[in-house]
C-alpha atoms as a PDB file:
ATOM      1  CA  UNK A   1      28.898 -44.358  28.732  1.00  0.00           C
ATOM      2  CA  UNK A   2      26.886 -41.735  27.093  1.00  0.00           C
ATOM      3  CA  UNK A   3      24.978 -41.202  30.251  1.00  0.00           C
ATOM      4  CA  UNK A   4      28.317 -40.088  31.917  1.00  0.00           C
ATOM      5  CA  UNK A   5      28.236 -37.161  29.376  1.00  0.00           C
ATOM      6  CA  UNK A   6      25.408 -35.631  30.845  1.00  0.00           C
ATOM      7  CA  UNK A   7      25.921 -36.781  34.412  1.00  0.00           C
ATOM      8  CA  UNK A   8      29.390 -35.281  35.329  1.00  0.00           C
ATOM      9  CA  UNK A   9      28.855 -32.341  33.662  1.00  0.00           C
ATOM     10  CA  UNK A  10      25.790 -31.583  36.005  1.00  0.00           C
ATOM     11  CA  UNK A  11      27.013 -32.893  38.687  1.00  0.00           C
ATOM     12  CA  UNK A  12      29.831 -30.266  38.724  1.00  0.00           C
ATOM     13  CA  UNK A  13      27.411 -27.501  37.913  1.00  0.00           C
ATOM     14  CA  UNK A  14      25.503 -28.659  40.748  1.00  0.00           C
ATOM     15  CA  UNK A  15      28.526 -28.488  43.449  1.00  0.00           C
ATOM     16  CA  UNK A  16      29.520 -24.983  41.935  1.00  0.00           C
ATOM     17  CA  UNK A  17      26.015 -24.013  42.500  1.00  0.00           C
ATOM     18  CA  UNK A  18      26.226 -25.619  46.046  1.00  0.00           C
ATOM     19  CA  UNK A  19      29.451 -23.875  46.387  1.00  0.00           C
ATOM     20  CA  UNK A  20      27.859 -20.330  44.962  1.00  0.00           C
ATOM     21  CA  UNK A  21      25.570 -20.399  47.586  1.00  0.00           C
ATOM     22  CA  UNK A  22      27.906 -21.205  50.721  1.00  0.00           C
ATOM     23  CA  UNK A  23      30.116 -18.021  49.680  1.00  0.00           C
ATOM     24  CA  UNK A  24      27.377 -16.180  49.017  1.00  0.00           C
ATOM     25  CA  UNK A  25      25.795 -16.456  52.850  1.00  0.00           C
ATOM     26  CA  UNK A  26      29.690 -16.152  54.200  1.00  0.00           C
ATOM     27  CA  UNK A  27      29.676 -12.878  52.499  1.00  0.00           C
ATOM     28  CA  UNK A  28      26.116 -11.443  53.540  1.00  0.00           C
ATOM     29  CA  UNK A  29      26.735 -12.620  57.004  1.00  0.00           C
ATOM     30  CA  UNK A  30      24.901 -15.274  57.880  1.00  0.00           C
ATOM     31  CA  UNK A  31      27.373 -17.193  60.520  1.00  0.00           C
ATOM     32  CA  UNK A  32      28.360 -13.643  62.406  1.00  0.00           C
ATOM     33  CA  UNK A  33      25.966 -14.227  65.764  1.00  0.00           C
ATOM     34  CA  UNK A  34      25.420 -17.857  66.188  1.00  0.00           C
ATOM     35  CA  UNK A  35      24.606 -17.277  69.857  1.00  0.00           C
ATOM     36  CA  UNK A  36      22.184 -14.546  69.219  1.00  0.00           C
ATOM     37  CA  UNK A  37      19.908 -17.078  67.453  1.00  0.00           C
ATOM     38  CA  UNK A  38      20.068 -20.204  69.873  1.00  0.00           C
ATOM     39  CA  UNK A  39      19.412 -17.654  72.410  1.00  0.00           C
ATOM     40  CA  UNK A  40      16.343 -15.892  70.328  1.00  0.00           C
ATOM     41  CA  UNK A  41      14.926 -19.878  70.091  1.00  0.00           C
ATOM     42  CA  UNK A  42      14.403 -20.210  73.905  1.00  0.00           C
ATOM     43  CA  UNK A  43      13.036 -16.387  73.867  1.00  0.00           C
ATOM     44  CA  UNK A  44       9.308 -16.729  74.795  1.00  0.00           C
ATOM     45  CA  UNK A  45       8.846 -13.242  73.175  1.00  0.00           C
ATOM     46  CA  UNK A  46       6.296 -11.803  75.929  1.00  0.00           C
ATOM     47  CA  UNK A  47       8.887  -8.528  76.655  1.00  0.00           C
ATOM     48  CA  UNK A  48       9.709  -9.474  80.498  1.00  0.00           C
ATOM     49  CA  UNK A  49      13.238 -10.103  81.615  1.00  0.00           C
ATOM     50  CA  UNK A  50      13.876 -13.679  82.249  1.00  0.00           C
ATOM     51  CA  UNK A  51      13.266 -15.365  85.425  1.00  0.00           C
END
C-alpha cells in the first residue's frame, strides 16, 4: 500500500510531463507540413528535378 504513495503520484507527474511535451510541439509547429517531410524522405538530395 505504501508503494502506491509513491507510484501514483509519479505516474501523474509523468503523464503531465508527457502531456507538457505534446502541447509544447503543437505550439512550435511541429505537425504544420506533414507532406513536406514524407516527401523530403524520398528526396535523393543531388539538386536535379525528379525523373
Amino acid at each position: 500500500m505504501s508503494n502506491l504513495l509513491i507510484l501514483i503520484p509519479a505516474a501523474l507527474f509523468m503523464g503531465g510531463l508527457g502531456l507538457g511535451a505534446f502541447l509544447w510541439s503543437l505550439k512550435s509547429g511541429q505537425y504544420e507540413d506533414l507532406d513536406g517531410a514524407a516527401w523530403r524522405a524520398l528526396d535523393d538530395g543531388d539538386g536535379k528535378p525528379g525523373d
